[in-house]
N, C-alpha and C. Protein backbone atom coordinates (compact mmCIF):
# COMPACT_ATOMS: atom_id res chain seq x y z
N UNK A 1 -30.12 5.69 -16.85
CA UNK A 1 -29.52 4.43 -17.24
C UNK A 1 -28.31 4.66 -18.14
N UNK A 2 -28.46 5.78 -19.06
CA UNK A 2 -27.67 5.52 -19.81
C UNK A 2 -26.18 6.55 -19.19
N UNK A 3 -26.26 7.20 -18.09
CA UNK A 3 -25.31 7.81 -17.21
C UNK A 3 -24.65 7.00 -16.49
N UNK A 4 -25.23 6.01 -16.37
CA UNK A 4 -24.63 4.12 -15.56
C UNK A 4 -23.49 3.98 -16.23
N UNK A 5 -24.06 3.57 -17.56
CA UNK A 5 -23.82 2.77 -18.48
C UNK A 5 -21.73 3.57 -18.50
N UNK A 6 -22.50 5.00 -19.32
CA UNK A 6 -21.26 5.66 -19.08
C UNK A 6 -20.39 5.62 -18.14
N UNK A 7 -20.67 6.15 -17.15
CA UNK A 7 -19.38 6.15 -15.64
C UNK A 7 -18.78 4.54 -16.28
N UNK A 8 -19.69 3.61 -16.56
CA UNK A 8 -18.78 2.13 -15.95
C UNK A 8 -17.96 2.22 -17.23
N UNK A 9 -18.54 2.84 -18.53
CA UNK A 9 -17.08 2.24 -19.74
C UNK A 9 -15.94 3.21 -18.97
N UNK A 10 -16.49 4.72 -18.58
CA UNK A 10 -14.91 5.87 -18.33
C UNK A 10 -14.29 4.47 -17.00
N UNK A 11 -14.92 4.08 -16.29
CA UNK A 11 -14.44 3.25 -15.28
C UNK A 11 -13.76 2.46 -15.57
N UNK A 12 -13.90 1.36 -16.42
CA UNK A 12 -13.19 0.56 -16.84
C UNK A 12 -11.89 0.62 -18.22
N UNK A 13 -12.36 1.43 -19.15
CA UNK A 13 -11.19 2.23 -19.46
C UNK A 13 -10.15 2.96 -18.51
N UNK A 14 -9.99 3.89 -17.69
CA UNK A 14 -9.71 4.04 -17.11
C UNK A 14 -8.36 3.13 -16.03
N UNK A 15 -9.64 2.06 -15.89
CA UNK A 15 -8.84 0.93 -14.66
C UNK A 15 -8.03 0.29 -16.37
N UNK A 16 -8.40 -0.26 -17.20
CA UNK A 16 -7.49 -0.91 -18.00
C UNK A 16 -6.37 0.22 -18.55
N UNK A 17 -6.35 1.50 -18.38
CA UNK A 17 -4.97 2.29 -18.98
C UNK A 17 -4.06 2.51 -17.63
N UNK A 18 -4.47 2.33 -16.73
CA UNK A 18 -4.06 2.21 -15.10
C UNK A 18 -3.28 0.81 -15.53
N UNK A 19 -3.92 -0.66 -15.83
CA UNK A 19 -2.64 -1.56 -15.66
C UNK A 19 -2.05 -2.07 -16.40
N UNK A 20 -2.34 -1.33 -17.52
CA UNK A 20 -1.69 -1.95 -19.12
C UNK A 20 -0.26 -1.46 -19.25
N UNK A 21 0.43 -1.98 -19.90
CA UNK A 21 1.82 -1.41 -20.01
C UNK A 21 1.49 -0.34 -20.60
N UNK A 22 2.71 0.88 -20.57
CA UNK A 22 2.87 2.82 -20.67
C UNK A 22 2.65 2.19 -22.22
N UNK A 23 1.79 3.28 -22.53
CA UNK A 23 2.27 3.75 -23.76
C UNK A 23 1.19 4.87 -24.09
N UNK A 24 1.14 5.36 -25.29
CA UNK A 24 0.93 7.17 -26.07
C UNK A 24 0.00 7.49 -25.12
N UNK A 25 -0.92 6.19 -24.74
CA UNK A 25 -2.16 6.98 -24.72
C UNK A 25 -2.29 7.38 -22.80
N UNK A 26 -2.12 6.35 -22.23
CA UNK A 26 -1.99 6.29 -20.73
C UNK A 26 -1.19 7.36 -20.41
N UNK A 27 0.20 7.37 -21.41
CA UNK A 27 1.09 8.15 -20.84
C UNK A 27 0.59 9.93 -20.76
N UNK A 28 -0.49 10.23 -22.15
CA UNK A 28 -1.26 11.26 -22.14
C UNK A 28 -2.09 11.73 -21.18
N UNK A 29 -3.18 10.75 -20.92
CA UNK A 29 -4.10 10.95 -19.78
C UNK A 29 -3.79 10.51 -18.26
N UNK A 30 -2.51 10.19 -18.09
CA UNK A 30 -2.30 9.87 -16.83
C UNK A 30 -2.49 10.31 -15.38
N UNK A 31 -2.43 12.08 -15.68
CA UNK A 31 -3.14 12.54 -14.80
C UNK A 31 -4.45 12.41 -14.52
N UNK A 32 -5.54 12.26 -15.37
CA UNK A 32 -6.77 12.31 -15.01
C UNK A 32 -6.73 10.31 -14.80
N UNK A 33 -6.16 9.52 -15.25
CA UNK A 33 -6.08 8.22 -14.53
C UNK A 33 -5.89 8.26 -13.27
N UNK A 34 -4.67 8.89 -12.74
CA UNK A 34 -4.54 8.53 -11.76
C UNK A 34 -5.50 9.06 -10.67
N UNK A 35 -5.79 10.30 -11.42
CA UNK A 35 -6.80 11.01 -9.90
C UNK A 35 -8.15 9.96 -10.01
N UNK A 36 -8.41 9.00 -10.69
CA UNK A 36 -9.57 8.32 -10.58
C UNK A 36 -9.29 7.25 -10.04
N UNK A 37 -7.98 6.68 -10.24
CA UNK A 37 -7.84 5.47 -9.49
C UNK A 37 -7.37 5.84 -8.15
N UNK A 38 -7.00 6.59 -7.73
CA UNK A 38 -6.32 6.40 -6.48
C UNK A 38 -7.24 7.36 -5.85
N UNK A 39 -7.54 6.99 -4.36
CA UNK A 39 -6.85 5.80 -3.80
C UNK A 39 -7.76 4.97 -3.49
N UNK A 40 -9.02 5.15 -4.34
CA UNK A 40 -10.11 4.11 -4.08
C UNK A 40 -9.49 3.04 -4.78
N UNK A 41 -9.39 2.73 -5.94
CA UNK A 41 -9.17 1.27 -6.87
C UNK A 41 -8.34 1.37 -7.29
N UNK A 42 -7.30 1.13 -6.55
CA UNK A 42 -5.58 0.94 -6.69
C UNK A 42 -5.44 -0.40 -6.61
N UNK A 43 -4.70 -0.51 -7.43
CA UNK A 43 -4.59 -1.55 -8.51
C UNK A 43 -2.79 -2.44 -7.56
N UNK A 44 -3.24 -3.66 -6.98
CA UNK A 44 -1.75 -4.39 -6.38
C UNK A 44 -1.89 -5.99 -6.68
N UNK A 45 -0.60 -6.70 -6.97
CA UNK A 45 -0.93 -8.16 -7.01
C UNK A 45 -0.54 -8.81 -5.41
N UNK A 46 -0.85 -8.45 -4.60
CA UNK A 46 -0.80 -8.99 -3.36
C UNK A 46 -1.60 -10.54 -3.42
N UNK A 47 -2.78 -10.39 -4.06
CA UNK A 47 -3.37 -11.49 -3.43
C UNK A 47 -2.59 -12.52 -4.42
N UNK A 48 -1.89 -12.76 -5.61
CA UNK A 48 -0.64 -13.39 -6.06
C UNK A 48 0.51 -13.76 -5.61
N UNK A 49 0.97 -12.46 -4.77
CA UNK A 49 2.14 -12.62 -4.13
C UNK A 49 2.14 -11.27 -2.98
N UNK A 50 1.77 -12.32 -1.96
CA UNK A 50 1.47 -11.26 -0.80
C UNK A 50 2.55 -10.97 0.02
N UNK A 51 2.85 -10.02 0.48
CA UNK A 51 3.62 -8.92 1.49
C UNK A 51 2.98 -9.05 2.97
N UNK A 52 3.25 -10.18 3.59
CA UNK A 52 2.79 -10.11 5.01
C UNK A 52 3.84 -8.92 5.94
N UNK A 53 2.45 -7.95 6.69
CA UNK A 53 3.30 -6.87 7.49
C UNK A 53 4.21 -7.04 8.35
N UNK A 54 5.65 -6.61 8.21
CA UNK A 54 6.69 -6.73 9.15
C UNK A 54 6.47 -5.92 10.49
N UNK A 55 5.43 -4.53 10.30
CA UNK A 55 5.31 -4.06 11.51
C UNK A 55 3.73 -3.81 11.44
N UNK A 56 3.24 -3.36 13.07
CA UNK A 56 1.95 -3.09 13.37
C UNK A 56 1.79 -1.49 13.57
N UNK A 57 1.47 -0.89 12.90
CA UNK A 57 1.32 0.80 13.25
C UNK A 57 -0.33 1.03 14.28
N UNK A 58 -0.19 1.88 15.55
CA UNK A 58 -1.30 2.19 16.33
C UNK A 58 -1.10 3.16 15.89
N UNK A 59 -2.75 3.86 15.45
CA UNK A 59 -2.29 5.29 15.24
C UNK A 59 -3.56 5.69 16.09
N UNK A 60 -3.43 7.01 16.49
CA UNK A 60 -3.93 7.59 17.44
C UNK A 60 -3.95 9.22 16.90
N UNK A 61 -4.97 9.82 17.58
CA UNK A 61 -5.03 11.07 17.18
C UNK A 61 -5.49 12.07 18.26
N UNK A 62 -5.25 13.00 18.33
CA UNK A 62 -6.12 14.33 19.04
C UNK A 62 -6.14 15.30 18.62
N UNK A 63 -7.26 16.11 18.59
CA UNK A 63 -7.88 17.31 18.50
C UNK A 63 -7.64 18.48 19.49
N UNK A 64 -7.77 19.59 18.49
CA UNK A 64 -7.67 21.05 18.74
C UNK A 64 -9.12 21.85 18.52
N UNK A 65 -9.90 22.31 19.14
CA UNK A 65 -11.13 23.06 19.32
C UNK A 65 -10.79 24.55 19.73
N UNK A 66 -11.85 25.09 19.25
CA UNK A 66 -11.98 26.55 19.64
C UNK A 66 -13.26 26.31 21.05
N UNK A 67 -12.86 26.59 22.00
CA UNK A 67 -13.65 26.48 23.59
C UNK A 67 -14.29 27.71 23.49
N UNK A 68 -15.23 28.11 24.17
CA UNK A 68 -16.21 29.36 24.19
C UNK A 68 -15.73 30.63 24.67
N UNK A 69 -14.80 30.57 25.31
CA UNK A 69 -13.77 31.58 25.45
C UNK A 69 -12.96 31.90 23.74
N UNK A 70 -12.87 31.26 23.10
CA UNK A 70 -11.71 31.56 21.76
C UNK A 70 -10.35 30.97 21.77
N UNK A 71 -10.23 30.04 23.72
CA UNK A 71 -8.94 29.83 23.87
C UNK A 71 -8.72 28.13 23.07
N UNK A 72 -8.03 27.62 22.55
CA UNK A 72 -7.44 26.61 21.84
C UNK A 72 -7.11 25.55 23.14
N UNK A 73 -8.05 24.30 22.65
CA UNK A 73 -8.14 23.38 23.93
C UNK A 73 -7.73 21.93 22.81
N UNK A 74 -7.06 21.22 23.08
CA UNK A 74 -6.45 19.95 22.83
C UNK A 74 -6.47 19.13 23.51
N UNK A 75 -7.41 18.00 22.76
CA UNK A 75 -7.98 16.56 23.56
C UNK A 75 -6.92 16.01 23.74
N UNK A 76 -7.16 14.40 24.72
CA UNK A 76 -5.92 13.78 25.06
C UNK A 76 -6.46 12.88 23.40
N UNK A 77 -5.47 11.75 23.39
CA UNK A 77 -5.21 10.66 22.33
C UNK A 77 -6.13 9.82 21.85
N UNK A 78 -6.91 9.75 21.25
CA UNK A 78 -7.49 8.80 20.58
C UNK A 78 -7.28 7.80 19.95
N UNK A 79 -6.96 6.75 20.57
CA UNK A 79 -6.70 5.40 19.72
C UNK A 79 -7.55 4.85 18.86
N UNK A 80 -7.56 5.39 17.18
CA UNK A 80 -8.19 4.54 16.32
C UNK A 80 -7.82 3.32 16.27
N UNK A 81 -6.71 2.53 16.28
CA UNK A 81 -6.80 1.36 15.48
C UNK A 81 -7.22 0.37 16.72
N UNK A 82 -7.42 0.58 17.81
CA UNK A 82 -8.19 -0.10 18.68
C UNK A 82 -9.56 0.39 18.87
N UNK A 83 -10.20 1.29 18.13
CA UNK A 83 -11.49 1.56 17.53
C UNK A 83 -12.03 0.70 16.40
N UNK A 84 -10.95 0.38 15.26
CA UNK A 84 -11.11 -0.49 14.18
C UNK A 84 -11.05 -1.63 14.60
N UNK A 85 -10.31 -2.43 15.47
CA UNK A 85 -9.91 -3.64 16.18
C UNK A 85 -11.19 -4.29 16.80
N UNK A 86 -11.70 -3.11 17.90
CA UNK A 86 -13.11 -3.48 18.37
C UNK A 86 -14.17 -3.49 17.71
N UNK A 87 -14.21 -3.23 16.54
CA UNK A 87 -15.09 -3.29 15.94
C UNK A 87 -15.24 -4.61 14.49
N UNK A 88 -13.94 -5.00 14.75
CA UNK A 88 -14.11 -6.11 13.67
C UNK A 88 -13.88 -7.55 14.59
N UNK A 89 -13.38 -7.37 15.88
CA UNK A 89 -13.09 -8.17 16.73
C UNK A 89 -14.23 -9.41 17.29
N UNK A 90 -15.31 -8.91 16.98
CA UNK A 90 -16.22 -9.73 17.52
C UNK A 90 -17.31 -9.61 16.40
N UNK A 91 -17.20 -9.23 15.23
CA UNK A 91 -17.89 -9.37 14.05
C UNK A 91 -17.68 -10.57 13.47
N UNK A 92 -19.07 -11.20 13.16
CA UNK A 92 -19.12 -12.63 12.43
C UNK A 92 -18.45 -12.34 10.86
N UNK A 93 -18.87 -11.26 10.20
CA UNK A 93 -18.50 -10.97 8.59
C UNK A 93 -18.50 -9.46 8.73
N UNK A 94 -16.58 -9.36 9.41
CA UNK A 94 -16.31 -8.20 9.16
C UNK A 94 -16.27 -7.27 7.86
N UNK A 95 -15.68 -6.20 7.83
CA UNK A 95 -15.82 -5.79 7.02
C UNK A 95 -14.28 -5.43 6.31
N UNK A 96 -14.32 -5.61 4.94
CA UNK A 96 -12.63 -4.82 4.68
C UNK A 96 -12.18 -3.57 4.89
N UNK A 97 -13.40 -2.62 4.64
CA UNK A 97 -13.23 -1.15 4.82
C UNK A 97 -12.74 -0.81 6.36
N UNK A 98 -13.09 -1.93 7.10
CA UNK A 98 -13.06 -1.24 8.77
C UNK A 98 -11.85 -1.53 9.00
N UNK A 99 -11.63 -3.13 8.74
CA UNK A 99 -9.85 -3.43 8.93
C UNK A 99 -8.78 -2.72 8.38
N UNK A 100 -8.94 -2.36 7.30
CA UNK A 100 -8.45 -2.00 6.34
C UNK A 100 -7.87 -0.45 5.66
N UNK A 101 -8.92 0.03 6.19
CA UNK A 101 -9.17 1.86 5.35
C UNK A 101 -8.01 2.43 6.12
N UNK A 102 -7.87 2.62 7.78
CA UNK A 102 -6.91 2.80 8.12
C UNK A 102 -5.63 2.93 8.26
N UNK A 103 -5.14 1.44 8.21
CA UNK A 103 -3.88 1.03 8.26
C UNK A 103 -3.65 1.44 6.70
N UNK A 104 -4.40 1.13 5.59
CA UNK A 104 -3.57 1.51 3.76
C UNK A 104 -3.70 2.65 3.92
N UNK A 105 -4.02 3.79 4.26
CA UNK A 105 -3.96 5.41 4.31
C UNK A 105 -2.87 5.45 4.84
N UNK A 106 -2.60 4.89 5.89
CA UNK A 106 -1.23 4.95 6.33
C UNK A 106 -0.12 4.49 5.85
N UNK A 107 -0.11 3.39 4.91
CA UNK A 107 0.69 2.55 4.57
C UNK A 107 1.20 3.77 2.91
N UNK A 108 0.01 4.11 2.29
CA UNK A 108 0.17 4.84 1.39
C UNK A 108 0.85 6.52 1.83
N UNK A 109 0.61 6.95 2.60
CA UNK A 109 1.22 7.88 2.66
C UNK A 109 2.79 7.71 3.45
N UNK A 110 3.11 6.69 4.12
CA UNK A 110 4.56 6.21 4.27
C UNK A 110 4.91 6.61 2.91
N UNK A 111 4.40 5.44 1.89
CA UNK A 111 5.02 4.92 0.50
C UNK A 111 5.36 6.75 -0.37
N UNK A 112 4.21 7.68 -0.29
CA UNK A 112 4.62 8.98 -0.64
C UNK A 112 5.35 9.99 0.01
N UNK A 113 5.58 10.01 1.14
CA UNK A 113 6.57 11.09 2.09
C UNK A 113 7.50 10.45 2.91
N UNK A 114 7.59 9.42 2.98
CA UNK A 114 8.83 8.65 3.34
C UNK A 114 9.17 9.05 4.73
N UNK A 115 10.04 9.40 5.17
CA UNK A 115 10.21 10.49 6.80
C UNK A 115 10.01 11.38 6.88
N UNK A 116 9.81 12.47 5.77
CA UNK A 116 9.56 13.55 5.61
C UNK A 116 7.57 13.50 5.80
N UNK A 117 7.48 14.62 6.25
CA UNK A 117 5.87 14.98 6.47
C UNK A 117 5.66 16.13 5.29
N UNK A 118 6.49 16.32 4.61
CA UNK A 118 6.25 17.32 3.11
C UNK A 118 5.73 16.52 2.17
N UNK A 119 4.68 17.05 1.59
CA UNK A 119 4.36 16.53 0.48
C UNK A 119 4.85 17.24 -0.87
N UNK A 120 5.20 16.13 -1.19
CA UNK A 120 6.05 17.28 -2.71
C UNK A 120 5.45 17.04 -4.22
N UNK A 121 3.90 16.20 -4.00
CA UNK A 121 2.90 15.66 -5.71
C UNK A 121 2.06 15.74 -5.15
N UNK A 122 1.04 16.17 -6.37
CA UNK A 122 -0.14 16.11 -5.85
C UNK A 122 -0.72 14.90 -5.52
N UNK A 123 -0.10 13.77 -5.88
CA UNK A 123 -0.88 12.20 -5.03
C UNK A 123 -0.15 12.25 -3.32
N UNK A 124 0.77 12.99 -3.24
CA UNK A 124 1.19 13.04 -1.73
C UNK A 124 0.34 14.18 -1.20
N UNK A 125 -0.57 15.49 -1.46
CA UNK A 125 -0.90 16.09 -1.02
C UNK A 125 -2.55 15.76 -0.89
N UNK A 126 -2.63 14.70 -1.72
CA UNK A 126 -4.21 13.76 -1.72
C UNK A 126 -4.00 12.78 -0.65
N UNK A 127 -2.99 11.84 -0.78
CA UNK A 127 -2.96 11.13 0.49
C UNK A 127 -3.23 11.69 1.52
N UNK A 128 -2.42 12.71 1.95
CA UNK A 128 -2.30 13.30 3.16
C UNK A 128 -3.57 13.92 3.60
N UNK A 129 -4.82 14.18 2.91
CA UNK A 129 -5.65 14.80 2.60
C UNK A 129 -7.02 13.48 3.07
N UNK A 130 -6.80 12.77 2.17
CA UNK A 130 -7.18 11.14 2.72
C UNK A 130 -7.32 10.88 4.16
N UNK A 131 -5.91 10.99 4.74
CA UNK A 131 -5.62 10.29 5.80
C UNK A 131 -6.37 11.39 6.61
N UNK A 132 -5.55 12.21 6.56
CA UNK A 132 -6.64 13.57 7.52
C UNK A 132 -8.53 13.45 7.84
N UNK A 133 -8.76 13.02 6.27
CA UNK A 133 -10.47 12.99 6.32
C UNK A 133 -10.90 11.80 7.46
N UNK A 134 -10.15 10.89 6.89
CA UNK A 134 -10.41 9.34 7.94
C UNK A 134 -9.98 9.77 8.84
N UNK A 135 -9.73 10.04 9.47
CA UNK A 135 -9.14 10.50 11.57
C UNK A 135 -10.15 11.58 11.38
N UNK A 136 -10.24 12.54 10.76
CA UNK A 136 -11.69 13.28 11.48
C UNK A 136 -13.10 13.02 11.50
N UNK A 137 -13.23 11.75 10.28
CA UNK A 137 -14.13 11.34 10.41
C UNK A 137 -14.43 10.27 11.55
N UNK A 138 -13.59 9.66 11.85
CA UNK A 138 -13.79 8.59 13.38
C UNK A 138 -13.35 9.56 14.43
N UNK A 139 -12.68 10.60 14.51
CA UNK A 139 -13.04 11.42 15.55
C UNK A 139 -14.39 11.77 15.99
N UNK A 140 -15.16 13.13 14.85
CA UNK A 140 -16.48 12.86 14.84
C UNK A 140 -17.49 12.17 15.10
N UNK A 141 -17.07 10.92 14.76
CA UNK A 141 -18.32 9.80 15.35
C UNK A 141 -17.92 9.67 16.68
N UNK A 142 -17.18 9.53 17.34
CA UNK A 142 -16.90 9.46 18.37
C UNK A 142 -16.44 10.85 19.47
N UNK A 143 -16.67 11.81 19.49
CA UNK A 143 -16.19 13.13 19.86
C UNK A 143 -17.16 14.26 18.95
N UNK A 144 -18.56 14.38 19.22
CA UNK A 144 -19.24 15.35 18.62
C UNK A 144 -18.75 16.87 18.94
N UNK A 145 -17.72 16.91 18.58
CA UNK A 145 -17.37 19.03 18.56
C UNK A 145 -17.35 19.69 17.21
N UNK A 146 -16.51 20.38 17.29
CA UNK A 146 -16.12 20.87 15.89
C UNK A 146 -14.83 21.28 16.40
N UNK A 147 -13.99 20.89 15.07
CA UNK A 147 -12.69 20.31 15.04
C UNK A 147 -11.98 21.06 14.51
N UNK A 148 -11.02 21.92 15.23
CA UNK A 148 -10.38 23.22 13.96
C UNK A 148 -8.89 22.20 13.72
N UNK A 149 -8.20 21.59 14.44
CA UNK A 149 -7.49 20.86 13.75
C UNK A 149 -6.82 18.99 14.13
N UNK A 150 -5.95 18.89 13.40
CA UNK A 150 -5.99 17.24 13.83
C UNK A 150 -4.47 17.00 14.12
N UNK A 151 -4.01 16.17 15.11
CA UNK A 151 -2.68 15.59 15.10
C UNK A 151 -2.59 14.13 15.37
N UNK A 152 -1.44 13.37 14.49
CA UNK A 152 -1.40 12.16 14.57
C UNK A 152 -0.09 11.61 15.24
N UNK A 153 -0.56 10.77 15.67
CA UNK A 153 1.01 9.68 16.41
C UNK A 153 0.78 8.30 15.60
N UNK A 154 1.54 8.10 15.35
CA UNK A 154 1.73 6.36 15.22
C UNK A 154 2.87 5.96 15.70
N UNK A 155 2.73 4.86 16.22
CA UNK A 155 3.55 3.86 17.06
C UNK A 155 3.52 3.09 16.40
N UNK A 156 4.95 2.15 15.57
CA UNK A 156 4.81 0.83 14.91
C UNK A 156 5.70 0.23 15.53
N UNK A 157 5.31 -0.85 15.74
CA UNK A 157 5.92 -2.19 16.57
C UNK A 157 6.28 -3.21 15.89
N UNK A 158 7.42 -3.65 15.24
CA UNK A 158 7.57 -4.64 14.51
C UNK A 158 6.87 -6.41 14.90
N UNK A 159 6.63 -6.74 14.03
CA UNK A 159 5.66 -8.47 14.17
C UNK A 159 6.06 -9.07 14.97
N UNK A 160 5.92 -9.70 15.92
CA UNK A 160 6.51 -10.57 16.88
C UNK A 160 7.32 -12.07 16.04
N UNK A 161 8.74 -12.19 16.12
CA UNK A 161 8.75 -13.38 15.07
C UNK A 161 9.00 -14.88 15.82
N UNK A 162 8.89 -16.02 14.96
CA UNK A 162 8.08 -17.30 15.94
C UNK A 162 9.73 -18.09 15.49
N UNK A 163 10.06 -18.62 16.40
CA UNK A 163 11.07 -19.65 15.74
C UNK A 163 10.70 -20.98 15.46
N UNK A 164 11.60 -22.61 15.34
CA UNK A 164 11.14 -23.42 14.64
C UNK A 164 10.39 -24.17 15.59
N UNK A 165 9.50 -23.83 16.83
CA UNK A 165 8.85 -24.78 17.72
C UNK A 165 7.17 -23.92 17.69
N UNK A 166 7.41 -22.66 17.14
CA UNK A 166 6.67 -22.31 16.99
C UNK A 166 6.40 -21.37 18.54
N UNK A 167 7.34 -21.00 18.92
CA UNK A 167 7.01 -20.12 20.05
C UNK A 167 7.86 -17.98 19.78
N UNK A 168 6.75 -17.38 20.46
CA UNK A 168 6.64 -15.72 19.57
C UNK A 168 8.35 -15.27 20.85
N UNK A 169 8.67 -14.46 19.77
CA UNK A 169 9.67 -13.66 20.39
C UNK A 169 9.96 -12.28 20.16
N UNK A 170 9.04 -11.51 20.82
CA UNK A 170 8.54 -10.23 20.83
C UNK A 170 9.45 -9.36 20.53
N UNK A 171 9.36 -8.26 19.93
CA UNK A 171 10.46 -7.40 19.49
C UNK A 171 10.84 -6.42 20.99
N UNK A 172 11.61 -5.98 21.07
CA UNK A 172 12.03 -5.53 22.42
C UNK A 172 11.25 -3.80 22.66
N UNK A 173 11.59 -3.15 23.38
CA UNK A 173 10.63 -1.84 23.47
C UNK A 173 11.40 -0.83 22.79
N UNK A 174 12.68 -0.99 22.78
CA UNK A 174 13.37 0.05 21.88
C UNK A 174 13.39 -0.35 20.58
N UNK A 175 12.74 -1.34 19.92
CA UNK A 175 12.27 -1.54 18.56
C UNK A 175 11.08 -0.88 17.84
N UNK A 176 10.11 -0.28 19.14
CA UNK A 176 8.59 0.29 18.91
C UNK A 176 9.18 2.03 18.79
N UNK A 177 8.59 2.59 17.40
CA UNK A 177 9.00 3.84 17.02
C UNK A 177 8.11 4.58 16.56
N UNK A 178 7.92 5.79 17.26
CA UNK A 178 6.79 6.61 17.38
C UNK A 178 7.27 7.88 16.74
N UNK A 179 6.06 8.30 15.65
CA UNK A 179 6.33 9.39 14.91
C UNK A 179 4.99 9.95 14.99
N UNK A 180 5.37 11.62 14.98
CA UNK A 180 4.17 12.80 15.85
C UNK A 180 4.28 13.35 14.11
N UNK A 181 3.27 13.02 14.47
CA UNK A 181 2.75 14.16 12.33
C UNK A 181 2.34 15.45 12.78
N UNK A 182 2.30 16.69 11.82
CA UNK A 182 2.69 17.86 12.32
C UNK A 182 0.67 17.94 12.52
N UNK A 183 0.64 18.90 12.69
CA UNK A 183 -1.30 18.99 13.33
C UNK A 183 -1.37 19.72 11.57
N UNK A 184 -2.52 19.49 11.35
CA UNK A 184 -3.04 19.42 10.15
C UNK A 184 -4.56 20.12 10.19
N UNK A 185 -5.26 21.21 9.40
CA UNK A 185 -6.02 22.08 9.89
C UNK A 185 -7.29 20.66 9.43
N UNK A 186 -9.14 20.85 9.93
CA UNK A 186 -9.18 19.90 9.70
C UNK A 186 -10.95 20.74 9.10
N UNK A 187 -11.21 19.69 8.04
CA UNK A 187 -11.89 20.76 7.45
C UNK A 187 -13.35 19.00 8.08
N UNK A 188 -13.96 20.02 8.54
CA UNK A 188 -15.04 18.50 8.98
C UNK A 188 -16.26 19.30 8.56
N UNK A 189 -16.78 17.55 8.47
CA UNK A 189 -18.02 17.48 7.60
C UNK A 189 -19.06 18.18 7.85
């Protein structure tokens, strides 16, 4: 009980030096802040002032195996976010983690490597680390092998936008832009 008790004050200390304005003390412990907040309880005022998505990212993945020979065999594509889709699609009380976990791993590691696939901080080499775990972990559930490494595509398609009658005017096909992430070794569970 009293190990509860603890985690929740380091927790909530913690989350309050995370959104308080900088100063001596945050600015001291910031490293060990941040590795606690992110990227579970990252801290945004969206639901204040929300950022509706300008584009839709599909991301998709395939795998690299060692085959019984030793020779290096690479699955075709795996479409997660139509894994996440079907699965919240016909759920009465989806879930946030399912909609959700995906697309912000992605969204967060945009926000840290920008076009570049280098990570140059250690919160870009955690993201990336993140994102990797989630694609091998829905690989796995879905593809029982063992996984020596992982590669990603995403395809983002900008929002379809509506004019004043209220009818959609789809973004054209040379608007949809597909980026191949380099294969990433994959350390599974």
């Amino acid at each position: 009980m009293v190990a509860l008790v603890a985690v929740c004050l380091v927790h909530l200390v913690f989350l309050f030096l995370h959104v308080a304005p900088a100063n001596q003390i945050s600015q001291r412990y910031a490293q060990q802040v941040q590795s606690w907040v992110y990227p579970f309880f990252e801290q945004n005022w969206r639901l204040f002032a929300p950022d509706p998505e300008s584009a839709q990212p599909q991301i998709s993945v395939r795998t690299a195996t060692a085959g019984p020979d030793g020779a290096e065999r690479i699955s075709g594509w795996l479409d997660l976010t139509a894994i996440d889709n079907a699965g919240v699609r016909h759920d009465v009380f989806p879930s946030h983690t399912s909609q959700n976990m995906l697309r912000r791993a992605w969204s967060t590691y945009l926000d840290s490597h920008g076009s570049s696939d280098v990570s140059t901080s250690e919160r870009a080499v955690m993201l990336q680390e993140y994102l990797r775990n989630i694609a091998v972990d829905r690989v796995t559930a879905v593809r029982h092998e063992a996984i020596t490494s992982i590669q990603l595509r995403v395809r983002t398609t900008p929002v379809p936008g509506y004019d004043a009658a209220g009818h959609s005017h789809p973004a054209p096909a040379s608007a949809v832009q597909t980026r191949l992430l380099p294969w990433w070794k994959a350390k599974n569970a």
